[in-house]
Protein backbone atom coordinates (compact mmCIF):
# COMPACT_ATOMS: atom_id res chain seq x y z
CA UNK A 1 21.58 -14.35 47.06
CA UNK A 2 22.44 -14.80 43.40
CA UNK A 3 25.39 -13.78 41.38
CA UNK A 4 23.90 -10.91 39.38
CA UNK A 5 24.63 -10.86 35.52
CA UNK A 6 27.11 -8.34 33.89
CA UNK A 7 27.10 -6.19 30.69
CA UNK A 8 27.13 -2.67 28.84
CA UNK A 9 23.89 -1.05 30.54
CA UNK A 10 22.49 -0.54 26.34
CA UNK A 11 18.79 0.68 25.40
CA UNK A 12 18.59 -1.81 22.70
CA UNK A 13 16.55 -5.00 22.83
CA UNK A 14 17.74 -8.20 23.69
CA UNK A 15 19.37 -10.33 20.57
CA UNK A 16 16.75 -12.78 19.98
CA UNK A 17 18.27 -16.63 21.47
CA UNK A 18 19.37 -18.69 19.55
CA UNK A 19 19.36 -22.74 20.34
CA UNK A 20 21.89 -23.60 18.05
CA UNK A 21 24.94 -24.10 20.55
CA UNK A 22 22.79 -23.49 23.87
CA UNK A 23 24.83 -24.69 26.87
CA UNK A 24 22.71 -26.78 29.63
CA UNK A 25 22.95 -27.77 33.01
CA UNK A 26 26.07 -30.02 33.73
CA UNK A 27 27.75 -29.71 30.65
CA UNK A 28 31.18 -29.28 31.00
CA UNK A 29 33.24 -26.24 28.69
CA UNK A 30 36.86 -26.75 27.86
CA UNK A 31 36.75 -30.24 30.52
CA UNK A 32 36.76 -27.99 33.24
CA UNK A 33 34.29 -25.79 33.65
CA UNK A 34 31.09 -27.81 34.70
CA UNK A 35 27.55 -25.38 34.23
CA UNK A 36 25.45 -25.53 37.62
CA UNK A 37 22.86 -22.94 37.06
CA UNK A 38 21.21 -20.32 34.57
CA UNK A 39 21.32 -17.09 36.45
CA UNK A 40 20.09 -14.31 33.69
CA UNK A 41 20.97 -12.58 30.69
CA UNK A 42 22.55 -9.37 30.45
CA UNK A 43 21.30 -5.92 28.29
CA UNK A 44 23.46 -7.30 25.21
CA UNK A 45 22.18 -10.65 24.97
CA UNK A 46 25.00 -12.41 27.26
CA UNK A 47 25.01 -15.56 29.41
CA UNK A 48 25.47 -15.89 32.99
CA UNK A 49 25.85 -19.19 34.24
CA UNK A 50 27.25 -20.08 37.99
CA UNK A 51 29.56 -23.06 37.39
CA UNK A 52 32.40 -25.41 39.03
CA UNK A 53 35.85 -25.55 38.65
CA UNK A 54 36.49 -28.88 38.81
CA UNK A 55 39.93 -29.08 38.75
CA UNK A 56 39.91 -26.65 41.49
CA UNK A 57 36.42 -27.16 42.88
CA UNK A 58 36.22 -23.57 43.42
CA UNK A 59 32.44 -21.78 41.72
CA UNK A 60 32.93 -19.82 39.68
CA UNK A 61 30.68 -17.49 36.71
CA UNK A 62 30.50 -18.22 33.33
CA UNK A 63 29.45 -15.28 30.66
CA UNK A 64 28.70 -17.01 27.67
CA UNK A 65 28.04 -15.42 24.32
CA UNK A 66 26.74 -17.49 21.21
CA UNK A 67 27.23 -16.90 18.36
CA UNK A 68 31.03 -16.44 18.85
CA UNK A 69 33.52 -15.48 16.73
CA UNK A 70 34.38 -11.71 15.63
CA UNK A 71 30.70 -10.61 17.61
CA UNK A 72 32.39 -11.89 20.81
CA UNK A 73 35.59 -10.50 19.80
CA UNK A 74 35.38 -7.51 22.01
CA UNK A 75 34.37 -9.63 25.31
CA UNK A 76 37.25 -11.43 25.11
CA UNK A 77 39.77 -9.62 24.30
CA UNK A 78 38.46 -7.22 27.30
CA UNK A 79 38.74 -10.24 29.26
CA UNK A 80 42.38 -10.87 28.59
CA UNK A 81 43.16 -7.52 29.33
CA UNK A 82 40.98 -7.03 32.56
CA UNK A 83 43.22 -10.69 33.58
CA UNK A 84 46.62 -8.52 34.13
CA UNK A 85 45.16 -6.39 36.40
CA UNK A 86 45.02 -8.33 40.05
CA UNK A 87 43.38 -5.66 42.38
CA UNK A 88 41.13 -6.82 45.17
CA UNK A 89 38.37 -4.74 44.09
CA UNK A 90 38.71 -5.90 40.56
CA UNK A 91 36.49 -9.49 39.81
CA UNK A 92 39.07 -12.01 38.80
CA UNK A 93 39.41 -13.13 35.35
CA UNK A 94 40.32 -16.59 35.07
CA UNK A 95 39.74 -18.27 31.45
CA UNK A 96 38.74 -16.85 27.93
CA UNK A 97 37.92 -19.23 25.32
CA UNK A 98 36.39 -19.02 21.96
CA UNK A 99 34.83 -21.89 20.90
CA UNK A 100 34.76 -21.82 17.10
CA UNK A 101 33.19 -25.94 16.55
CA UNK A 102 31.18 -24.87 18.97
CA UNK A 103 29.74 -21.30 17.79
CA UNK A 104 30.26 -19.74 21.41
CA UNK A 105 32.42 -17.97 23.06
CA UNK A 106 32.72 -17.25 26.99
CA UNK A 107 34.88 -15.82 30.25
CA UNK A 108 35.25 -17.47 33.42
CA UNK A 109 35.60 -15.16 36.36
CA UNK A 110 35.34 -15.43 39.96
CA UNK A 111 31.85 -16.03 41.48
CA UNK A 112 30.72 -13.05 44.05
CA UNK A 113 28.30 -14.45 46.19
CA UNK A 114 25.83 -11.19 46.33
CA UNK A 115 24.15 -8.29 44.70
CA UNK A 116 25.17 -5.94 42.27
CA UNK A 117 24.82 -2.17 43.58
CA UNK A 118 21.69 -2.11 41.46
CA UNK A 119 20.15 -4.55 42.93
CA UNK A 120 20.95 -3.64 46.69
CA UNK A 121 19.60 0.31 45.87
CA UNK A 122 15.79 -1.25 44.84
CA UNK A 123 15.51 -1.70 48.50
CA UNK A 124 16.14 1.96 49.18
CA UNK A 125 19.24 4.66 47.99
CA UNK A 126 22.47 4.12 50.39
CA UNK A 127 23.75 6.15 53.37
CA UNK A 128 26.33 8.71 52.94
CA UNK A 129 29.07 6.07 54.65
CA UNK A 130 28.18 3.36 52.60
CA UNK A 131 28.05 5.02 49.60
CA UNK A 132 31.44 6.32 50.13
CA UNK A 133 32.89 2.64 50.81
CA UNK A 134 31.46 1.79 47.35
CA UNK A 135 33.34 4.60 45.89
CA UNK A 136 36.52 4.39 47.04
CA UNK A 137 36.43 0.41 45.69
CA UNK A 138 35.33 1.71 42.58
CA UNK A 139 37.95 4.45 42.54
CA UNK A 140 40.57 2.09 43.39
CA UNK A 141 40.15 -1.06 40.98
CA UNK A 142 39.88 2.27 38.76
CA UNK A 143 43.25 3.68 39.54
CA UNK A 144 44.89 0.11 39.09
CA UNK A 145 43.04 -0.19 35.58
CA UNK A 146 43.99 3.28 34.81
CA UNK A 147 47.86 2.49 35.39
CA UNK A 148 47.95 -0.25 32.77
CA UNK A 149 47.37 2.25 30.19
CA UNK A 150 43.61 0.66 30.01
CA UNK A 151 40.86 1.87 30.72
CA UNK A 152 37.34 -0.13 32.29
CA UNK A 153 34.79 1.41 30.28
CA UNK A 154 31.37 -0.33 31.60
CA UNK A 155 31.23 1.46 34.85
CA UNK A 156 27.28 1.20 36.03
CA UNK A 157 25.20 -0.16 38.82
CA UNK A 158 25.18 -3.52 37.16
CA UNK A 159 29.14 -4.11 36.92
CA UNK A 160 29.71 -2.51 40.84
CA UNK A 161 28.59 -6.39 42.81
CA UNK A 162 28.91 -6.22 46.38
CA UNK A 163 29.28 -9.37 48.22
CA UNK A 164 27.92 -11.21 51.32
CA UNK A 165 30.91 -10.27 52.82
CA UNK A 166 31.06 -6.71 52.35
CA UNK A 167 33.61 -6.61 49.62
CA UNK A 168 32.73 -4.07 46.66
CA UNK A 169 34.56 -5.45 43.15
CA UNK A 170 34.21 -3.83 39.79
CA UNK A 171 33.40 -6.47 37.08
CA UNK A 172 32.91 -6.76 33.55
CA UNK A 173 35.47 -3.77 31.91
CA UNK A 174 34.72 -4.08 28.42
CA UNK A 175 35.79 -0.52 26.34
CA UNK A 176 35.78 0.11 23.04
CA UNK A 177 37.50 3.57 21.30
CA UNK A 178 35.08 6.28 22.85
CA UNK A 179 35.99 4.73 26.11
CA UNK A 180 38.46 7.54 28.17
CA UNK A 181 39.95 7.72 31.63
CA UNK A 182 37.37 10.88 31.77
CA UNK A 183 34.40 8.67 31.03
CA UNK A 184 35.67 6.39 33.80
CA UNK A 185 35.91 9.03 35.89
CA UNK A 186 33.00 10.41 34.96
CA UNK A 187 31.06 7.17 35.91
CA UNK A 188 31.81 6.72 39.29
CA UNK A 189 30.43 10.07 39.79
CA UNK A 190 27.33 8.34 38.29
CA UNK A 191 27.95 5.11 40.87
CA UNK A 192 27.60 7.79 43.71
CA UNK A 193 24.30 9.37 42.06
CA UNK A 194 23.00 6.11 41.80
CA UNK A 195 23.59 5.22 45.34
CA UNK A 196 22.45 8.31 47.13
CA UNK A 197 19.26 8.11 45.08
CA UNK A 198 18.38 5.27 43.16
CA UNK A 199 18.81 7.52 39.86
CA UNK A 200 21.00 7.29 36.52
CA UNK A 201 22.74 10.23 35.08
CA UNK A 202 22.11 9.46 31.45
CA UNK A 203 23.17 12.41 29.92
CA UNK A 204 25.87 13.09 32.31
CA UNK A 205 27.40 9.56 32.22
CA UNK A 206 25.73 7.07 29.82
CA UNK A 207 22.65 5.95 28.78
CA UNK A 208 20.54 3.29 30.53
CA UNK A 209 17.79 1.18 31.26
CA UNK A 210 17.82 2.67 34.90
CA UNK A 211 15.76 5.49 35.87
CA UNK A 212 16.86 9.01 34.79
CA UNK A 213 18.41 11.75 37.08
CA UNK A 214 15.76 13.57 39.10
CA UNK A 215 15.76 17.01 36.75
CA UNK A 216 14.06 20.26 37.17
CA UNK A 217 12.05 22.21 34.51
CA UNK A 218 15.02 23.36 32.29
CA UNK A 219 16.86 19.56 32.18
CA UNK A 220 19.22 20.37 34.57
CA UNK A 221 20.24 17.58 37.04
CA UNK A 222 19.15 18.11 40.83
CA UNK A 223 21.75 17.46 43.35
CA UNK A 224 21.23 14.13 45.52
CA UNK A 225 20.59 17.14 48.59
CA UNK A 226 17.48 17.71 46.37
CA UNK A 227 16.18 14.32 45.17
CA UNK A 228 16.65 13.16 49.11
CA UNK A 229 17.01 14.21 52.52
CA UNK A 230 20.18 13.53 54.59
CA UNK A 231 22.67 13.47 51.97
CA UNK A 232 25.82 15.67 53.59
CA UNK A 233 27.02 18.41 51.37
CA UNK A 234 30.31 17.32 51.34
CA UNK A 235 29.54 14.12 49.01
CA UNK A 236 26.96 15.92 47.19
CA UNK A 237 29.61 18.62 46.29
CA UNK A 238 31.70 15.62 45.16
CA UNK A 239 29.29 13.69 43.34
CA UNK A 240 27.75 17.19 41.60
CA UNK A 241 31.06 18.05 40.65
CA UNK A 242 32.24 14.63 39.13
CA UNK A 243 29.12 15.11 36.73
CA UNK A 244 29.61 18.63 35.60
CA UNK A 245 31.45 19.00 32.12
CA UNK A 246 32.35 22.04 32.35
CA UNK A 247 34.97 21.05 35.15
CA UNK A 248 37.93 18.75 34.55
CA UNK A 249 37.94 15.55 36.40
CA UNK A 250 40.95 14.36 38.77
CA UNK A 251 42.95 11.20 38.41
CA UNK A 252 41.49 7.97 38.95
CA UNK A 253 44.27 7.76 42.05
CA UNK A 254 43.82 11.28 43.40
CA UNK A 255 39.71 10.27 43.47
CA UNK A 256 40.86 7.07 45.24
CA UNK A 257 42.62 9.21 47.83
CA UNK A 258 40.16 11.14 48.61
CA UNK A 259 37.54 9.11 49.17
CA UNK A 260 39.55 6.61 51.28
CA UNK A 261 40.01 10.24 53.74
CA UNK A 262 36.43 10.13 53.32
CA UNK A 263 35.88 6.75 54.01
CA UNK A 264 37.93 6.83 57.21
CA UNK A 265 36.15 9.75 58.36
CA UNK A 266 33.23 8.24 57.88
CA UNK A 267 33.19 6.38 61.16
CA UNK A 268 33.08 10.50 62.75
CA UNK A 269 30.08 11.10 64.72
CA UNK A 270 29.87 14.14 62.60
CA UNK A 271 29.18 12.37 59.36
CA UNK A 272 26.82 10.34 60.41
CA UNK A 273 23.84 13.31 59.60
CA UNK A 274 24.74 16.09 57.86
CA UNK A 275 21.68 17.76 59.01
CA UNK A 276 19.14 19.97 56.78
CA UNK A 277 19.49 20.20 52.70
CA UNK A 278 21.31 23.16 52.57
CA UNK A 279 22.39 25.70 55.30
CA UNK A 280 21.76 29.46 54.30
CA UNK A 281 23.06 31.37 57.10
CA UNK A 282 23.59 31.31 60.85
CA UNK A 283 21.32 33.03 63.24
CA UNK A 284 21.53 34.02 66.86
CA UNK A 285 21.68 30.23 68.18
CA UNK A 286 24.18 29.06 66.03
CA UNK A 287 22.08 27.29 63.83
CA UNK A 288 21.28 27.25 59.87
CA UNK A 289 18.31 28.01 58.43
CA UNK A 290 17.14 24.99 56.39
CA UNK A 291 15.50 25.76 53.01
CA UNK A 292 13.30 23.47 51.52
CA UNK A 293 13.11 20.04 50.02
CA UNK A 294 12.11 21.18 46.63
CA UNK A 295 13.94 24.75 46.60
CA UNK A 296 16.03 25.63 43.77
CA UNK A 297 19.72 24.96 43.95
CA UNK A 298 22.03 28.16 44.38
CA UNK A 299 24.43 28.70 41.53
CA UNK A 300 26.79 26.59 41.65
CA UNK A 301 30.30 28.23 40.98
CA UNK A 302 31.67 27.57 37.14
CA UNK A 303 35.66 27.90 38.09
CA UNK A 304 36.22 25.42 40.66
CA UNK A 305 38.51 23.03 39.24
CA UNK A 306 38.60 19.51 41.28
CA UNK A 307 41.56 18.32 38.43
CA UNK A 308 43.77 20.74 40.37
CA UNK A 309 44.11 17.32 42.72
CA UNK A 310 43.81 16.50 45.98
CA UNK A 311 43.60 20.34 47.30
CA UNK A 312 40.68 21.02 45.38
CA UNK A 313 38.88 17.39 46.42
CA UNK A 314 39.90 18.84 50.36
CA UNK A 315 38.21 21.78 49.71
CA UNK A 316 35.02 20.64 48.65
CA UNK A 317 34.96 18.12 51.82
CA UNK A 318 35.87 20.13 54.27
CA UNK A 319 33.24 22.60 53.23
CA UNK A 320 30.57 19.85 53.52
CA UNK A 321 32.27 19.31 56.48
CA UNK A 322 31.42 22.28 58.43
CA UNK A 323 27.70 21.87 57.17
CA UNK A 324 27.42 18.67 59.07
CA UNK A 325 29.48 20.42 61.89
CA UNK A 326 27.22 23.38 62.16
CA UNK A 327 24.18 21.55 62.14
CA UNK A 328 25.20 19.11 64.68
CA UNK A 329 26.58 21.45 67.20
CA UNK A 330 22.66 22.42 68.65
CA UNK A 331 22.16 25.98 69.84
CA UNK A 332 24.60 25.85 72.61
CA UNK A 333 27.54 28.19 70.88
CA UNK A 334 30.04 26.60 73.05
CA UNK A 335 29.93 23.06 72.11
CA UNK A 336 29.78 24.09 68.06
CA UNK A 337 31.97 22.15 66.41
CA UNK A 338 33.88 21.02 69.39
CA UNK A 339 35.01 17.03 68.94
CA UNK A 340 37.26 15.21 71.75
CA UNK A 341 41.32 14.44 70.89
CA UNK A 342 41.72 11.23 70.30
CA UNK A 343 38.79 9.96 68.01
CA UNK A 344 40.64 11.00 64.43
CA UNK A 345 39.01 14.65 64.23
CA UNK A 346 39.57 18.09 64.78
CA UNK A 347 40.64 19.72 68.37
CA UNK A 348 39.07 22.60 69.49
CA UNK A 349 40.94 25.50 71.04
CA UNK A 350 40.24 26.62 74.24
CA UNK A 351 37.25 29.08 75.07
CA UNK A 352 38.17 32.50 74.32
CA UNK A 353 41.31 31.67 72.80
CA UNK A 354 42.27 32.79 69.26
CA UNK A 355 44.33 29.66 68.48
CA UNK A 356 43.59 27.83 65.38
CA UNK A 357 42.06 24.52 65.47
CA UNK A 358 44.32 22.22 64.74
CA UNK A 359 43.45 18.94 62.85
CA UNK A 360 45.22 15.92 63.36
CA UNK A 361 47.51 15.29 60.51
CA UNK A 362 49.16 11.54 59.18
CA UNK A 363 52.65 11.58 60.31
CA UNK A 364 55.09 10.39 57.35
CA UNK A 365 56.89 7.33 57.95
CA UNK A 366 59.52 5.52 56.18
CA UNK A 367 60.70 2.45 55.58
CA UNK A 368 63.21 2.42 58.27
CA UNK A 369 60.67 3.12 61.01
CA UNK A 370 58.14 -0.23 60.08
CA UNK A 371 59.23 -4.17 60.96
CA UNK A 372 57.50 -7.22 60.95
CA UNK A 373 57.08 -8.62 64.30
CA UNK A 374 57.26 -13.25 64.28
CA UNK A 375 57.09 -14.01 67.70
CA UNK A 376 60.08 -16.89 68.42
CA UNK A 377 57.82 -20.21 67.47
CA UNK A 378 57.74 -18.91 63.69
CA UNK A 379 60.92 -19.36 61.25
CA UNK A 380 61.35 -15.29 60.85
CA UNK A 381 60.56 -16.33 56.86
CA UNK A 382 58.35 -13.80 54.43
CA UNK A 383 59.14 -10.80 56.43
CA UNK A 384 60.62 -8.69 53.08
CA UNK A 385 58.36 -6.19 51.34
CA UNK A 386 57.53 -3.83 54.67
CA UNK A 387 58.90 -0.73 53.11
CA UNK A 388 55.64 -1.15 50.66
CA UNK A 389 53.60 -0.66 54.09
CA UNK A 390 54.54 2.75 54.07
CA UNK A 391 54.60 3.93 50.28
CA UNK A 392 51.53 6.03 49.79
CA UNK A 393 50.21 3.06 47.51
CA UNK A 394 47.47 0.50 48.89
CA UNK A 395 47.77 -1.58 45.78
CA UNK A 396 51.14 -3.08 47.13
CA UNK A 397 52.04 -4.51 50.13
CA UNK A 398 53.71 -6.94 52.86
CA UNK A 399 52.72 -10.31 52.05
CA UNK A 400 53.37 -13.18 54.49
CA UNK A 401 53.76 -16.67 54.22
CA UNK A 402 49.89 -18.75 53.57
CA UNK A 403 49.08 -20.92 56.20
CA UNK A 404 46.92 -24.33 56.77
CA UNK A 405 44.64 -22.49 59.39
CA UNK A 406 43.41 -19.16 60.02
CA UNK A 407 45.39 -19.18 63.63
CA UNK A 408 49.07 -19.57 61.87
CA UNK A 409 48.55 -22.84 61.56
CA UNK A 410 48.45 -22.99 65.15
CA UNK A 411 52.41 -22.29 65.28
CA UNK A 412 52.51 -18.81 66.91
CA UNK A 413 49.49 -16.41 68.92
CA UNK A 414 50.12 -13.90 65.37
CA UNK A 415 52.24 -11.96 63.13
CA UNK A 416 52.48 -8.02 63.31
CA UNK A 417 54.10 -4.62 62.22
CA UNK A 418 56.18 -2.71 64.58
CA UNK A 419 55.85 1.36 64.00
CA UNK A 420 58.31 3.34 65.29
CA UNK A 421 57.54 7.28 65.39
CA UNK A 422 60.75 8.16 66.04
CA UNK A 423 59.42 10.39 69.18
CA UNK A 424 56.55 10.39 71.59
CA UNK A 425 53.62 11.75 69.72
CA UNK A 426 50.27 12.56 70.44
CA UNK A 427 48.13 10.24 68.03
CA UNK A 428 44.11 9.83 66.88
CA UNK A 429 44.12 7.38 64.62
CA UNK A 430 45.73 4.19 63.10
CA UNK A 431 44.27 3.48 59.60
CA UNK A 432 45.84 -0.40 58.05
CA UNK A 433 44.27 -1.73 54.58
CA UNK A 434 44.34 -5.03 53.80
CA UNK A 435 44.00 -7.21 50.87
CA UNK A 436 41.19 -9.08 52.26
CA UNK A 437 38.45 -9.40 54.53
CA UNK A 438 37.51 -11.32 57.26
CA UNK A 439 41.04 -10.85 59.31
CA UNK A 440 41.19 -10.81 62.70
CA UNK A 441 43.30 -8.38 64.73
CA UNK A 442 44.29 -5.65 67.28
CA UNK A 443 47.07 -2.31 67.62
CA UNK A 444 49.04 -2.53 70.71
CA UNK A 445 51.41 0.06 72.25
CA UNK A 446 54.67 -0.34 74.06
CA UNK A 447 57.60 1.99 75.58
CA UNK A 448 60.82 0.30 73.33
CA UNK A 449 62.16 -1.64 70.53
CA UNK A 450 64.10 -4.42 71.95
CA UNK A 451 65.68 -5.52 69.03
CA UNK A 452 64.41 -7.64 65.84
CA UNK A 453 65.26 -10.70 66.98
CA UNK A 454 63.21 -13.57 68.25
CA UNK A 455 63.75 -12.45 71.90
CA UNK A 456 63.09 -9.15 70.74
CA UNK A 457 59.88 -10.14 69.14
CA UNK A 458 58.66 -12.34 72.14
CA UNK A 459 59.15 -9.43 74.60
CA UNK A 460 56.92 -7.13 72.56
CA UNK A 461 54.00 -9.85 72.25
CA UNK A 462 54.16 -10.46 75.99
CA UNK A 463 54.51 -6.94 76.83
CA UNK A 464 52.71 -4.46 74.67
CA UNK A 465 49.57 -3.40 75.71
CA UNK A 466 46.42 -2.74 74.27
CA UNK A 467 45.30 0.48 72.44
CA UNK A 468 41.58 1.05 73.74
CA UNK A 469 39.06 -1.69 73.77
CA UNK A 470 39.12 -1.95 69.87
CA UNK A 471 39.32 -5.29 68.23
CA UNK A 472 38.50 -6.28 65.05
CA UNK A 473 37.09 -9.85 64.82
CA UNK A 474 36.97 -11.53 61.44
CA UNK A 475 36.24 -8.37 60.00
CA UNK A 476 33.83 -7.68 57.05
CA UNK A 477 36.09 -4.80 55.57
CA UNK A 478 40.07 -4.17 54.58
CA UNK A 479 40.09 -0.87 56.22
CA UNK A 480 41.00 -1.12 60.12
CA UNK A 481 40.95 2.15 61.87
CA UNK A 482 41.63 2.49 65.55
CA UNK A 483 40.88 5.57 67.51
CA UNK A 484 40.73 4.56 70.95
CA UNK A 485 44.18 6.60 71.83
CA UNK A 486 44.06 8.52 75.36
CA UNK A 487 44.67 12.38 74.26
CA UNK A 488 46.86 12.96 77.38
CA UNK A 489 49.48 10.38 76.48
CA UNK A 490 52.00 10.14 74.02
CA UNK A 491 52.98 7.21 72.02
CA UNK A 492 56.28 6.15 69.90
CA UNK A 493 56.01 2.02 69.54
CA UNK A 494 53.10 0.82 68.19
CA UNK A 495 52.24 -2.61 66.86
CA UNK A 496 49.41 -4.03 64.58
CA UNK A 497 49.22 -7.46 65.48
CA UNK A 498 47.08 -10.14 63.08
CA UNK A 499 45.82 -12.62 65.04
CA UNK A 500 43.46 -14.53 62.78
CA UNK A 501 43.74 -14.78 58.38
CA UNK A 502 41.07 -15.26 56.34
CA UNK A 503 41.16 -18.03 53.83
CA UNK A 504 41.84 -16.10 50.09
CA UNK A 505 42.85 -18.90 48.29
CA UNK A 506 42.41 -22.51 47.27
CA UNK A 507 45.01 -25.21 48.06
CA UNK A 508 46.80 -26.05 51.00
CA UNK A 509 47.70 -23.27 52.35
CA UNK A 510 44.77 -20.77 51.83
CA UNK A 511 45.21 -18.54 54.66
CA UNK A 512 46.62 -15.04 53.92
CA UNK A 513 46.06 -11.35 54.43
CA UNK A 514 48.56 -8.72 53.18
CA UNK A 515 49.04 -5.76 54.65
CA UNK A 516 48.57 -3.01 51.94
CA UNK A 517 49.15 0.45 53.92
CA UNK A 518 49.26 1.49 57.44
CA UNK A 519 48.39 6.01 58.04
CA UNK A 520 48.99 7.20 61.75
CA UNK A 521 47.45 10.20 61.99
CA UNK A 522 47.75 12.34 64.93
CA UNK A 523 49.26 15.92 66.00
CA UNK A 524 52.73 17.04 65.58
């Protein structure tokens, strides 16, 4: 697959070519950048090339723009801005250059080997899951735009590019004055429309060459529950509210939150199917009655308010939430809603019993409860930063030393990070982002501490055990989440232990993985 082309989704025609200044196959730009390959034109007239680095033989993409001066003004000074901003679901800038002998101007930015999002949705709208993993990139290269002071301002289908190895990056942030954190906002509400049904919001987000919004008689958008079956209320609450301007829109970073919850819980049996369209009422068995594909929408209520934060994202996913639980649980009134401890979800009470349910909850940790773990054959070098394991923010992070090899450069079985709970706890879940994918590793428990030392460290390699049967081998994703924990025991040592890094880098040493944030979640 081909890197896909970038640029303001616009309803005007393509700028008519010009061969004055037209770059070719092999030609080198600023004796560096050698051109491999024409890949397309974007809506605004733009080059994309796929070219070498061949200082640091590493492809890259080259958007090239001709004539340059003040009409490519506004690419490149997005560039330079979009450059500050290292996030790894933000497309790395690398170069901006204006040639003026030359009449051109271009970026250079990393090469994605895959599709863009509207690409991958010709061959059919995306399941609730993977929709949400799209989000939450989006949201979060958002929130660490959106910190800067800047905003991105070209969020569409064609800027979200989702590579062969299951990373989601934002490209292309290019915003001129009507550009707002709102309209940001706004758009990935649009990114989730598009993927649950292959449609646009124009008048919601922006306009496009994409197909329209599914609307009824009157103009009003239908809800993705409407335009397609299968789509769980919870995200279509989300997505319906994210496009409604009468509502105020959360931060970029309280979105981002949300939908990584949602994105954990998406590995839940229960979200999986959220069963029928839209559930009007329970009857004798326990089930809804499902209305009809093409049935009008009920009212949707004018005063909810998702800018109130996290709360009011909660609310609207937990109601989906029950949906999906309600029209999983069969007729068999027993089993409704019931889920085992252990897997991450809720715990039902008892039969009978008028105890709430209680839902397993993360359990806040400080800095003073997390180590790194270098078993005796490594030099006990790079282990500062842990205390940004535990902050609440997954763009920072612990970052170890870069290796020659994935395998530690074959000096030690792995590298980890030592949780202490402070007490035996009951726990569901483990959740650990990292910065990149294609890490290998595992979550081991133990009964003590023996010290941070390297006898200390040796003794919990050889001795902690296994949490389940989960392992995670060169995975395709940064978010790990084990759930394998036995309900009946309690656990107070736990380590993450990286056995394999992916190469992220050029150079000697180009094996690394930080570790961005580690949640344990279970009940108090």
């Amino acid at each position: 697959m081909t890197q896909v082309g970038e640029g303001r989704e616009a309803s005007e025609s393509t700028p008519q070519v010009m061969t004055f200044g037209a770059p070719s196959v092999g030609e080198i730009l600023a004796e560096r950048y050698e051109l491999a390959e024409h890949i397309n034109d974007d809506s605004a007239g733009r080059q994309v090339w796929r070219g070498v680095d061949v200082i640091l033989r590493r492809p890259v993409a080259v958007v090239l723009r001709y004539p340059g001066g003040d009409s490519a003004a506004e690419m490149l000074q997005a560039a330079v801005a979009a450059s500050r901003v290292i996030h790894p679901s933000l497309v790395g800038v690398y170069d901006a250059i204006d040639e003026t002998e030359n009449d051109r101007a271009y970026v250079v930015r990393e090469w994605v080997d895959g599709e863009a999002l509207r690409d991958v949705v010709a061959d059919g709208p995306l399941d609730a899951t993977r929709t949400t993993t799209v989000a939450h990139a989006v949201a979060d290269a958002v929130a660490a735009i959106h910190a800067t002071g800047m905003v991105h301002g070209n969020i569409h289908p064609g800027t979200v590019l989702i590579g062969d190895d299951g990373r989601v990056v934002l490209a292309d942030a290019r915003a001129d004055s009507a550009d707002t954190s709102e309209t940001d906002i706004r758009a990935i509400g649009g990114v989730l429309y598009f993927a649950l049904t292959g449609h646009w919001p124009h008048d919601e987000v922006s306009p496009s060459n994409l197909p329209d919004a599914v609307r009824d008689g009157s103009g009003a958008i239908a809800a993705p529950r409407q335009a397609r079956a299968g789509v769980p209320a919870y995200l279509d609450d989300l997505t319906m509210d994210l496009l409604d301007k009468r509502l105020a829109l959360p931060a970029a970073d309280v979105l981002a939150a949300e939908l990584a919850r949602l994105d954990t819980a998406g590995d839940e049996p229960y979200y999986e199917d959220a069963g029928p369209l839209r559930l009007l009422g329970s009857g004798s068995s326990g089930q809804g009655a499902a209305v009809a594909r093409n049935a009008p929408e009920t009212t949707r209520p004018a005063g909810r308010k998702i800018a109130a934060g996290v709360a009011g994202l909660l609310a609207i996913a937990i109601v989906g939430l029950l949906f999906g639980m309600s029209a999983l649980g069969g007729g068999d009134d027993s089993d409704a809603g019931a889920t085992p401890a252990g897997n991450g979800t809720s715990v039902s009470p008892a039969p009978g019993s008028d105890a709430p349910v209680t839902k397993p909850q993360p359990f806040p940790l400080t800095a003073d409860q997390v180590r790194i773990v270098d078993p005796p054959t490594g030099n006990r070098k790079g282990l500062e930063g842990v205390d940004k394991i535990v902050d609440g923010d997954d763009n920072t992070g612990w970052a170890p030393y870069s290796y020659k090899t994935a395998n530690f450069g074959n000096l030690k079985p792995g590298m980890g990070v030592l949780i202490n709970l402070g007490q035996p706890r009951t726990v569901s879940s483990v959740t650990v982002t990292l910065s990149h994918p294609g890490a290998s590793a595992e979550l081991r428990s133990g009964d003590s501490d023996p010290g941070a030392t390297s006898a200390g460290d040796d003794a919990i390699v050889k001795s902690y055990q296994r949490v389940g049967e989960e392992q995670f081998e060169k995975y395709d994703g940064t978010k790990m989440v084990f759930n394998g924990f036995d309900p009946d025991k309690k656990y107070q040592y736990l380590l993450f232990f990286i056995t394999e890094m992916p190469a992220t880098q050029d150079g000697q040493y180009p094996y690394r993985v930080d570790v961005q944030e580690i949640v344990v979640a279970g009940l108090s």
